[in-house]
PDB file of N, CA and C in Angstrom:
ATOM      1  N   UNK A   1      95.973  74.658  46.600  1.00  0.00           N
ATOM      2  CA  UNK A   1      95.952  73.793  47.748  1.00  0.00           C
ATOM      3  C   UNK A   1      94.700  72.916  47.668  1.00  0.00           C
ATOM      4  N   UNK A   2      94.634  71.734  47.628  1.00  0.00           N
ATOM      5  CA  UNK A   2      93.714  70.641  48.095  1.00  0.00           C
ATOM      6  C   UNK A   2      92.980  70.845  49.223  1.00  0.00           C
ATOM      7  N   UNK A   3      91.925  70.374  49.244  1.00  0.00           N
ATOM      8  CA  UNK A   3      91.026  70.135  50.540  1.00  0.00           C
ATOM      9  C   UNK A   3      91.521  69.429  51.706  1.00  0.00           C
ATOM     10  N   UNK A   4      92.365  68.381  51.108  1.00  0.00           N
ATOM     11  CA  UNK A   4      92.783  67.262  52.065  1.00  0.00           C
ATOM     12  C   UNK A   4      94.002  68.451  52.738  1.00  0.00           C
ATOM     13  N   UNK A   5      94.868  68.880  51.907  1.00  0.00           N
ATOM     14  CA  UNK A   5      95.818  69.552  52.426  1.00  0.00           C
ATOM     15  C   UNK A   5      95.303  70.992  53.173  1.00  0.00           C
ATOM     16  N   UNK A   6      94.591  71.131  52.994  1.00  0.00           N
ATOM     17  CA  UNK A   6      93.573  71.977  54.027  1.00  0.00           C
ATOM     18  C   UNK A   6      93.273  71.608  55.033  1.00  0.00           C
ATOM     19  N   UNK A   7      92.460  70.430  55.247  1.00  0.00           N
ATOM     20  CA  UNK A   7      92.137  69.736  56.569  1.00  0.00           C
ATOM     21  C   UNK A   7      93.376  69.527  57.621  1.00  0.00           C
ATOM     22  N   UNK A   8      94.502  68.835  56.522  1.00  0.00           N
ATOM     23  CA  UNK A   8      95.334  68.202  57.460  1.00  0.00           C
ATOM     24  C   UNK A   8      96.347  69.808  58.152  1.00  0.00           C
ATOM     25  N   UNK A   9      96.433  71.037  57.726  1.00  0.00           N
ATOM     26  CA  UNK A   9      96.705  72.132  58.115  1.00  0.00           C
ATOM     27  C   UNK A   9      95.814  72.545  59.293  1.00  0.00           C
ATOM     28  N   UNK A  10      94.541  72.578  59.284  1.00  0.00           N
ATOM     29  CA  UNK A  10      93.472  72.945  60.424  1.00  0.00           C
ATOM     30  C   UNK A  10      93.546  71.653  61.931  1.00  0.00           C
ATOM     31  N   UNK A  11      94.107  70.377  61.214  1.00  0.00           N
ATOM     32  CA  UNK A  11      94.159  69.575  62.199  1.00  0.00           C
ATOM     33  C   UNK A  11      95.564  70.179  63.015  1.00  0.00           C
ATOM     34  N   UNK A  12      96.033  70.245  62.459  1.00  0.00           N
ATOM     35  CA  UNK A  12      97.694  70.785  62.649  1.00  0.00           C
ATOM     36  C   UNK A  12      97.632  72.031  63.734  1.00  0.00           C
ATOM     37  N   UNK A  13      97.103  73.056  62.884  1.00  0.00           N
ATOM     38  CA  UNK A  13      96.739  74.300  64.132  1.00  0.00           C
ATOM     39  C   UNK A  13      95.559  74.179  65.457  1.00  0.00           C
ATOM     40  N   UNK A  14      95.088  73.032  65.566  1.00  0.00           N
ATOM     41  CA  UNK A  14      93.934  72.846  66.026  1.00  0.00           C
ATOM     42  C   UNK A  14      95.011  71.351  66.833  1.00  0.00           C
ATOM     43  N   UNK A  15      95.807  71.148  66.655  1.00  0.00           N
ATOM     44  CA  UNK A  15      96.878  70.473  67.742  1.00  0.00           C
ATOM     45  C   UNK A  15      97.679  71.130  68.383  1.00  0.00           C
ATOM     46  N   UNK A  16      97.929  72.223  67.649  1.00  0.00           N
ATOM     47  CA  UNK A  16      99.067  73.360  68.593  1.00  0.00           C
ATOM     48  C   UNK A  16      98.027  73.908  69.592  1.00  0.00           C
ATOM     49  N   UNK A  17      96.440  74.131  69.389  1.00  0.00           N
ATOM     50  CA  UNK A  17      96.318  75.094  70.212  1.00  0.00           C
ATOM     51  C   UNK A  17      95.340  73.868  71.497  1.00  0.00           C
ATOM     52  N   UNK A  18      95.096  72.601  71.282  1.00  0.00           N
ATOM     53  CA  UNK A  18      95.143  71.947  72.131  1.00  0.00           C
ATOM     54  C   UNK A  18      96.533  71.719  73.052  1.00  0.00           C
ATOM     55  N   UNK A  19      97.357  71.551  72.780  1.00  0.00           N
ATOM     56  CA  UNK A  19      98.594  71.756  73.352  1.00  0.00           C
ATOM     57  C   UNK A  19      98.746  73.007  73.689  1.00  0.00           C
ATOM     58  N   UNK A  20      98.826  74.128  73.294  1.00  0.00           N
ATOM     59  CA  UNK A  20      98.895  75.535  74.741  1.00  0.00           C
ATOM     60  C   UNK A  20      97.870  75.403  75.227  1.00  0.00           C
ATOM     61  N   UNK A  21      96.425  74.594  75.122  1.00  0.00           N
ATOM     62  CA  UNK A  21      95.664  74.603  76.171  1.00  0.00           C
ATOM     63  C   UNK A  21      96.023  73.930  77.916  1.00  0.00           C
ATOM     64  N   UNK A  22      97.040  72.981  77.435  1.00  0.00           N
ATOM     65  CA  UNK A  22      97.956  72.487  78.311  1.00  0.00           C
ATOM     66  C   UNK A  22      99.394  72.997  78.810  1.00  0.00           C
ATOM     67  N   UNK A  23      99.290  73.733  78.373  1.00  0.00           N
ATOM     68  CA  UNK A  23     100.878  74.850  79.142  1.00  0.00           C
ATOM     69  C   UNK A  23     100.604  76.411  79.477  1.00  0.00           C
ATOM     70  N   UNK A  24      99.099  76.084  79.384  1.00  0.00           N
ATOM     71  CA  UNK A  24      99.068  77.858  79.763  1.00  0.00           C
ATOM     72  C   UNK A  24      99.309  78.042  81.325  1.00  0.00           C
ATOM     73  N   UNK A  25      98.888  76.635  81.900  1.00  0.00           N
ATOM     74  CA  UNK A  25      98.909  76.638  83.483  1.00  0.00           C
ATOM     75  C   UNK A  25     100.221  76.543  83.611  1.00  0.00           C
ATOM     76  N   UNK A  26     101.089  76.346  82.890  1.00  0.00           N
ATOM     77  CA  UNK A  26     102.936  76.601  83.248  1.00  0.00           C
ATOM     78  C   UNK A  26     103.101  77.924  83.162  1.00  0.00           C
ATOM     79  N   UNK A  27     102.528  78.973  82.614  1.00  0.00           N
ATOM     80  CA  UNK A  27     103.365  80.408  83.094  1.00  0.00           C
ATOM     81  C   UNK A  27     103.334  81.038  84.492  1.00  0.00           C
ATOM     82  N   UNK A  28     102.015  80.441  84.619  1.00  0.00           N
ATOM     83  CA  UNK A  28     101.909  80.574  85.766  1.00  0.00           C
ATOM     84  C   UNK A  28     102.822  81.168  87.104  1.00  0.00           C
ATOM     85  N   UNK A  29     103.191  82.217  87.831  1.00  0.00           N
ATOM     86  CA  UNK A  29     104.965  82.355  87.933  1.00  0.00           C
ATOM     87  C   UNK A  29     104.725  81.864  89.680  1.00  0.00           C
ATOM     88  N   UNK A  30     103.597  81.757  90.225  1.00  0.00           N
ATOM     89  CA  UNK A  30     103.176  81.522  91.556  1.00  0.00           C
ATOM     90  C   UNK A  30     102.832  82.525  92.324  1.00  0.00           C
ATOM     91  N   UNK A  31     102.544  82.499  93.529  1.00  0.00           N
ATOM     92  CA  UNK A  31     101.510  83.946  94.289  1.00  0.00           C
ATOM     93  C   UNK A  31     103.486  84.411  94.367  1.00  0.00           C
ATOM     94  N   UNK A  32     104.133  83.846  94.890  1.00  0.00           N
ATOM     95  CA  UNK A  32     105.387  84.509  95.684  1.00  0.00           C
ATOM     96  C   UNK A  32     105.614  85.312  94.426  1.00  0.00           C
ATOM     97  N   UNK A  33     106.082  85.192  93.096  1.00  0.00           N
ATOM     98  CA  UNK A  33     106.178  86.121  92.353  1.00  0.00           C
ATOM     99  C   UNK A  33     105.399  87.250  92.682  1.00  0.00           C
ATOM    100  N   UNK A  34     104.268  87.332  92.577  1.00  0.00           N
ATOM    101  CA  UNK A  34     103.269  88.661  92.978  1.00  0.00           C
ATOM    102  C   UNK A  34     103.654  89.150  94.396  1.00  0.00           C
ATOM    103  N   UNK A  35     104.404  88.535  95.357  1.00  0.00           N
ATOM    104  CA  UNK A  35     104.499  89.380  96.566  1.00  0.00           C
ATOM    105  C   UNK A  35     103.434  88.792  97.662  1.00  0.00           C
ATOM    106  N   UNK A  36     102.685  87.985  97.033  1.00  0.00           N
ATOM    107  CA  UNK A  36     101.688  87.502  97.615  1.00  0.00           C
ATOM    108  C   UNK A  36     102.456  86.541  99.595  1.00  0.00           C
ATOM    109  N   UNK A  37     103.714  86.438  99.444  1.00  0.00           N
ATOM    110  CA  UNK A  37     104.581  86.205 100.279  1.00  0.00           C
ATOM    111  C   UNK A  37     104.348  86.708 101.483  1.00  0.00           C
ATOM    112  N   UNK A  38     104.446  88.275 101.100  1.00  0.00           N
ATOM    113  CA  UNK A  38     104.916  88.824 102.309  1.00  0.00           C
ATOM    114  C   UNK A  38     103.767  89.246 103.167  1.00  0.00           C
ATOM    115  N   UNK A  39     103.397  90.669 104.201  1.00  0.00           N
ATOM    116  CA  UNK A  39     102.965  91.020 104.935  1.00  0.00           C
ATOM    117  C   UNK A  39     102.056  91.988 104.648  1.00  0.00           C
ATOM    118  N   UNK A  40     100.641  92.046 104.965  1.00  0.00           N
ATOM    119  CA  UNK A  40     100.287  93.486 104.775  1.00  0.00           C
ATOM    120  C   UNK A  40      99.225  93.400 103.651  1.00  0.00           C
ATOM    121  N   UNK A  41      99.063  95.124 103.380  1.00  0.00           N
ATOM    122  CA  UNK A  41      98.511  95.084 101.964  1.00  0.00           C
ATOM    123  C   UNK A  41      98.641  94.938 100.929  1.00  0.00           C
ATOM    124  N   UNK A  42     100.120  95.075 100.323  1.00  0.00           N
ATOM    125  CA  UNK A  42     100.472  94.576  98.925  1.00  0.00           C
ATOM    126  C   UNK A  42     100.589  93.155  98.935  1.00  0.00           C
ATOM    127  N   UNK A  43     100.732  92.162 100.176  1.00  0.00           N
ATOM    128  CA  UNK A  43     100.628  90.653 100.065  1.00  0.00           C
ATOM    129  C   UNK A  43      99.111  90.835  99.471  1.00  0.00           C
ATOM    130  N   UNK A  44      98.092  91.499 100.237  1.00  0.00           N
ATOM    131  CA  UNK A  44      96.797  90.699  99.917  1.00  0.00           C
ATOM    132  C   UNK A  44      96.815  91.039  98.660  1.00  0.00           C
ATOM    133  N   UNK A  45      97.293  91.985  97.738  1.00  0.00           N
ATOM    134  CA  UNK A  45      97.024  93.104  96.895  1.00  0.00           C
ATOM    135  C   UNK A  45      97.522  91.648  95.428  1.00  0.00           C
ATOM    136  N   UNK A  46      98.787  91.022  96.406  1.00  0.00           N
ATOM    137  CA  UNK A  46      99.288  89.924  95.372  1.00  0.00           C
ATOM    138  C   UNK A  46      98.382  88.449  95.456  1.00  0.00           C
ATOM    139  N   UNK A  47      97.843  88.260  96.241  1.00  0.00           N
ATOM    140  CA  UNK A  47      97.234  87.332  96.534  1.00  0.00           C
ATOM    141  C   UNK A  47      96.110  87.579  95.837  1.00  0.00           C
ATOM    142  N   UNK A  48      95.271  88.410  95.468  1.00  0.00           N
ATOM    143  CA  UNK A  48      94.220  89.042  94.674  1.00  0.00           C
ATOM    144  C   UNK A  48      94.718  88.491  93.250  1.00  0.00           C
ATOM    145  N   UNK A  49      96.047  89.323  92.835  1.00  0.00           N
ATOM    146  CA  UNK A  49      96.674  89.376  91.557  1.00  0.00           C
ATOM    147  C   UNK A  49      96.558  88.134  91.256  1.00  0.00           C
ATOM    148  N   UNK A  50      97.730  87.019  91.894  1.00  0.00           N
ATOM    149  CA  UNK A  50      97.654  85.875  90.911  1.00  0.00           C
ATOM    150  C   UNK A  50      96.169  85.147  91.182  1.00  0.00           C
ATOM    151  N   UNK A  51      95.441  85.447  92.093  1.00  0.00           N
ATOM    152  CA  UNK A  51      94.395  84.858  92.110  1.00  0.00           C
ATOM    153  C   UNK A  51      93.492  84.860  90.334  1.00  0.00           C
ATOM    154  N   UNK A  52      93.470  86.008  90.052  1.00  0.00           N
ATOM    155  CA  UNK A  52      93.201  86.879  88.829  1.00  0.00           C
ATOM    156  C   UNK A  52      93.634  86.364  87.619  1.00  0.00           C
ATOM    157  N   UNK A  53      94.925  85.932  87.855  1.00  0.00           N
ATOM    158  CA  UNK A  53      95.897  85.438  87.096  1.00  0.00           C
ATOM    159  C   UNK A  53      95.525  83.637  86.633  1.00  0.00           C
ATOM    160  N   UNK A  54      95.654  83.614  87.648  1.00  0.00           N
ATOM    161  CA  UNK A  54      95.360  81.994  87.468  1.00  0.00           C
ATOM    162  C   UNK A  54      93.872  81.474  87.489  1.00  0.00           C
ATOM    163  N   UNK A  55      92.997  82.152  87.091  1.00  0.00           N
ATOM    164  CA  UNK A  55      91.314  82.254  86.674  1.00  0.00           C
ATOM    165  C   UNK A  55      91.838  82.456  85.334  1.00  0.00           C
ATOM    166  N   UNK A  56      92.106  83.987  85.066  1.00  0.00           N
ATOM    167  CA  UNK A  56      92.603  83.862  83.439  1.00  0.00           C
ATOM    168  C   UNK A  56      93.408  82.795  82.721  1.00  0.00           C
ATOM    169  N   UNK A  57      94.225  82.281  83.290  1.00  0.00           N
ATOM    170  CA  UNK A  57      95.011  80.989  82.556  1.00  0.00           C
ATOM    171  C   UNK A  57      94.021  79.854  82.334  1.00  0.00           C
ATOM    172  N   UNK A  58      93.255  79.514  82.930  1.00  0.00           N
ATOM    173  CA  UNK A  58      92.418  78.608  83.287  1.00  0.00           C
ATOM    174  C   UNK A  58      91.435  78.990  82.194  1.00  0.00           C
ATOM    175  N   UNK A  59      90.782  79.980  82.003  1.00  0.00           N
ATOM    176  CA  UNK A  59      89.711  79.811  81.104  1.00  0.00           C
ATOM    177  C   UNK A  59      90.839  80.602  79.655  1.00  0.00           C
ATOM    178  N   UNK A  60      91.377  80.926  79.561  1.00  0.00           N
ATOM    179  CA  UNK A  60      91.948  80.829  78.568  1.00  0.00           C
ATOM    180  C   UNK A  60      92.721  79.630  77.995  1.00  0.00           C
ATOM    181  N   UNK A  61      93.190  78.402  78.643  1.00  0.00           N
ATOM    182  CA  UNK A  61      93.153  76.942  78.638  1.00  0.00           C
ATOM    183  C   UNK A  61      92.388  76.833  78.150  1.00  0.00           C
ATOM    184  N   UNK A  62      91.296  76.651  78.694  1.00  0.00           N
ATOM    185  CA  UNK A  62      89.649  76.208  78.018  1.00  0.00           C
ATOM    186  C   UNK A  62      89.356  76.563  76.977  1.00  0.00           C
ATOM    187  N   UNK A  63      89.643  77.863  76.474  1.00  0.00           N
ATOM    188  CA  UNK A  63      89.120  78.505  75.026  1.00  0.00           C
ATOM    189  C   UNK A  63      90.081  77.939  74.292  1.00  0.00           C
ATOM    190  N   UNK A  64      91.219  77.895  74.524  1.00  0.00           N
ATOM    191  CA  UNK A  64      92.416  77.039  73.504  1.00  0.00           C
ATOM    192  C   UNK A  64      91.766  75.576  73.061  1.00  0.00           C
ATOM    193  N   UNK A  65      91.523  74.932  73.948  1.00  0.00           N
ATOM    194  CA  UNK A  65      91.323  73.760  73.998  1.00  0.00           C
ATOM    195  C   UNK A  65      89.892  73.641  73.063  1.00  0.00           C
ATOM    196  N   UNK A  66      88.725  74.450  73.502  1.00  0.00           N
ATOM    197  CA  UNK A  66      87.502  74.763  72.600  1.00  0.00           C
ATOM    198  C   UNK A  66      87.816  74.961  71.712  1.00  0.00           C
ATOM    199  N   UNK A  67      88.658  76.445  71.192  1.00  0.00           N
ATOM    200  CA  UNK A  67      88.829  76.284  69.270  1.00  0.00           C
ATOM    201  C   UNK A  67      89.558  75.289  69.226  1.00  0.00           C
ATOM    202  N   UNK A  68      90.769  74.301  69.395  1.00  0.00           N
ATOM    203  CA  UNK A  68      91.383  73.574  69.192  1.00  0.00           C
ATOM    204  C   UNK A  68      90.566  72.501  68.498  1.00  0.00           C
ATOM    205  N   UNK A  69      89.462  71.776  69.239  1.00  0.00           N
ATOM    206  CA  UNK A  69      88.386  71.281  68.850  1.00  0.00           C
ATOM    207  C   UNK A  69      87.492  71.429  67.840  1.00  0.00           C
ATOM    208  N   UNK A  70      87.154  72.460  67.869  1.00  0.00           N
ATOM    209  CA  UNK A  70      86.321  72.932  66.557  1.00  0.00           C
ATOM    210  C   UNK A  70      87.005  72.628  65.282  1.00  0.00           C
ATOM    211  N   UNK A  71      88.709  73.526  65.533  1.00  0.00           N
ATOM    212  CA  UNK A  71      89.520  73.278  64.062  1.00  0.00           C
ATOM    213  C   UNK A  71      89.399  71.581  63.788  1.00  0.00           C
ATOM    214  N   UNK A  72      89.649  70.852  64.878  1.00  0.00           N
ATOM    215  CA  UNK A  72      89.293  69.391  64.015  1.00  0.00           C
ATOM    216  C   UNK A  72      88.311  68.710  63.440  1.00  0.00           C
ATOM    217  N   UNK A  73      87.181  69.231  64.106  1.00  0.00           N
ATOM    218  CA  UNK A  73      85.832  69.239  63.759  1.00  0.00           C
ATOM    219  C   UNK A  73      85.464  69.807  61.899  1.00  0.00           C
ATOM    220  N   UNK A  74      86.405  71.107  61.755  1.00  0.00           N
ATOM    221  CA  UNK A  74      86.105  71.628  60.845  1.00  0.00           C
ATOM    222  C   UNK A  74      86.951  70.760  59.839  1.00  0.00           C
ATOM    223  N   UNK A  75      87.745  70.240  60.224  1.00  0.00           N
ATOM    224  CA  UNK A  75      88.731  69.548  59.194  1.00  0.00           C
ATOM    225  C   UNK A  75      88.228  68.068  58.934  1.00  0.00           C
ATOM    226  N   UNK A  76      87.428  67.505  59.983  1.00  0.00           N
ATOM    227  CA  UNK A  76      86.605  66.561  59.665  1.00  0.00           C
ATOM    228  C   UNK A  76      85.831  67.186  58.281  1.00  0.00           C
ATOM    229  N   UNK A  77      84.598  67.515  58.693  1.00  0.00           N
ATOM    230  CA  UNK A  77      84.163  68.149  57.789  1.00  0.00           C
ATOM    231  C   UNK A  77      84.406  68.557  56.453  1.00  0.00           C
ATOM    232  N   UNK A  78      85.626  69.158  56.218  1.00  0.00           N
ATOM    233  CA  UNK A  78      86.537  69.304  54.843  1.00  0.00           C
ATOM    234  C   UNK A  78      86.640  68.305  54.577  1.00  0.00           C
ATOM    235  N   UNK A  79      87.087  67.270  54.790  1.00  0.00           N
ATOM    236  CA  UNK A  79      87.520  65.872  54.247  1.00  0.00           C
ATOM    237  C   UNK A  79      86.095  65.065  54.292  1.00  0.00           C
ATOM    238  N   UNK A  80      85.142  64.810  54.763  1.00  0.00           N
ATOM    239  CA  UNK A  80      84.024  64.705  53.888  1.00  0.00           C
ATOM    240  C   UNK A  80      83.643  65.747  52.841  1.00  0.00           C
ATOM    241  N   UNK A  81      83.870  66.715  53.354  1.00  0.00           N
ATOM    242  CA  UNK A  81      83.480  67.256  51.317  1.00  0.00           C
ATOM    243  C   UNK A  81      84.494  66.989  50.197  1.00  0.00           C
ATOM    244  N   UNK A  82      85.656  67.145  50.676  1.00  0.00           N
ATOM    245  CA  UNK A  82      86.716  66.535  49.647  1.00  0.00           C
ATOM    246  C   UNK A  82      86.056  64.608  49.232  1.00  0.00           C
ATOM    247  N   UNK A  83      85.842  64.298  50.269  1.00  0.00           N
ATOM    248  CA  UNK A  83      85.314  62.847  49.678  1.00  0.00           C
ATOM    249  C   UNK A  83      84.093  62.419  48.597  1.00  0.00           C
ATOM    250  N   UNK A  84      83.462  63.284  49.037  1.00  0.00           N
ATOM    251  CA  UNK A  84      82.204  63.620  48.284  1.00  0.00           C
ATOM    252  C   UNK A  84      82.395  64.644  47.248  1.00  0.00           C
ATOM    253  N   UNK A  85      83.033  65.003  46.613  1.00  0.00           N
ATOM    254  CA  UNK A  85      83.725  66.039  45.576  1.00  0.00           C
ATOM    255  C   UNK A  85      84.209  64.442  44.959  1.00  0.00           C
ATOM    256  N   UNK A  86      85.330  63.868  45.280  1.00  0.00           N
ATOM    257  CA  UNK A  86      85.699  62.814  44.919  1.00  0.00           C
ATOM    258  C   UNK A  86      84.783  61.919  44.253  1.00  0.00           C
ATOM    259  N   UNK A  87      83.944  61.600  45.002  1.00  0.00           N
ATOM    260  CA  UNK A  87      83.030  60.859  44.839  1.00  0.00           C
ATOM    261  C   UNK A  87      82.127  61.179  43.818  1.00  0.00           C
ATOM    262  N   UNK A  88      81.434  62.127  43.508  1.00  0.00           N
ATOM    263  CA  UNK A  88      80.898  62.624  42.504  1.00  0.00           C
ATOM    264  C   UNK A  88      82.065  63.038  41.165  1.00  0.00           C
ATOM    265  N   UNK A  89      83.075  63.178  41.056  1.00  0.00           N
ATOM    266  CA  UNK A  89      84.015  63.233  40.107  1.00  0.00           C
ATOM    267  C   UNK A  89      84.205  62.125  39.057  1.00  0.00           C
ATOM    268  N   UNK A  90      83.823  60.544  40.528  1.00  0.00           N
ATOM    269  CA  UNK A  90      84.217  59.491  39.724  1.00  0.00           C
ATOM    270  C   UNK A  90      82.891  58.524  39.065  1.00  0.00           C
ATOM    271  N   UNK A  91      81.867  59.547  39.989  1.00  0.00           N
ATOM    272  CA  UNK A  91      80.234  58.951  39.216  1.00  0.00           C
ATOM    273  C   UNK A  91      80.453  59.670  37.953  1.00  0.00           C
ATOM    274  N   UNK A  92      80.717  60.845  38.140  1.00  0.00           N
ATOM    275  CA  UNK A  92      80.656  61.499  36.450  1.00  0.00           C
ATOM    276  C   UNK A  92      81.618  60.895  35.325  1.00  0.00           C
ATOM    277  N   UNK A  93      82.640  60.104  35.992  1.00  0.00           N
ATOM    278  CA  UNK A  93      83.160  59.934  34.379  1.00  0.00           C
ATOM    279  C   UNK A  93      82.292  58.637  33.632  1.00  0.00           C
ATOM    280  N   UNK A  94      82.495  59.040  32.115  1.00  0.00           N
ATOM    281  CA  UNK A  94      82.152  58.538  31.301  1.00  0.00           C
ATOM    282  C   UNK A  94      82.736  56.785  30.966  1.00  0.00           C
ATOM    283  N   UNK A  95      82.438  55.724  31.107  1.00  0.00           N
ATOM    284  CA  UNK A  95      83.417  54.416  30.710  1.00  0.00           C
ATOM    285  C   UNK A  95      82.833  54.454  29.518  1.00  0.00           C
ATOM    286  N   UNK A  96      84.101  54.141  28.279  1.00  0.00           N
ATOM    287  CA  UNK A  96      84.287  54.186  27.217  1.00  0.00           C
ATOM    288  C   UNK A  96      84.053  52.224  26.834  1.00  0.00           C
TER     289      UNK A  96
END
C-alpha cells in the first residue's frame, strides 16, 4: 500500500466518524421512551436517565468528531511525507 493510499483511507475513516459525530444525537429515543412521561418516582428516575443519556451522546459526538479530525490531520501529514519521499526520489536520480 502507498502512502497516498494510506492517507486517502484515514481521510475516509476520519469522514465516517465525523459523520456519526452527527447522528449520535438521532438515537436519541426521547425522555417518553424512559418513562420520563409519567408520574412519580420512576418518571423522575427517567428523567434522570435520558438526562444521562443525552450528556453521553453529546460528548461522545464530540469525541467522534475530535478523532475524526485528527485522522485528517494525520493524513495531511502522510501526504507531506509521501511528497517529500517523492521529492527526494527525484533529487536523487542521476541525468544521464
Amino acid at each position: 500500500m502507498r502512502l497516498d493510499d494510506l492517507a486517502h483511507r484515514l481521510d475516509s475513516a476520519g469522514d465516517e466518524l465525523a459523520g456519526a459525530s452527527t447522528t449520535l444525537s438521532l438515537v436519541d429515543p426521547g425522555a417518553r421512551a424512559l418513562g420520563a412521561d409519567a408520574a412519580g418516582g420512576l418518571a423522575r428516575a427517567g428523567r434522570d436517565l435520558h438526562r444521562l443519556l443525552a450528556t453521553a451522546l453529546t460528548a461522545r459526538g464530540a469525541e467522534a468528531a475530535a478523532h475524526g479530525a485528527r485522522l485528517a490531520e494525520t493524513a495531511h501529514a502522510l501526504r507531506q511525507v509521501a511528497a517529500g519521499y517523492r521529492g527526494t526520489d527525484e533529487d536523487s536520480r542521476v541525468t544521464p
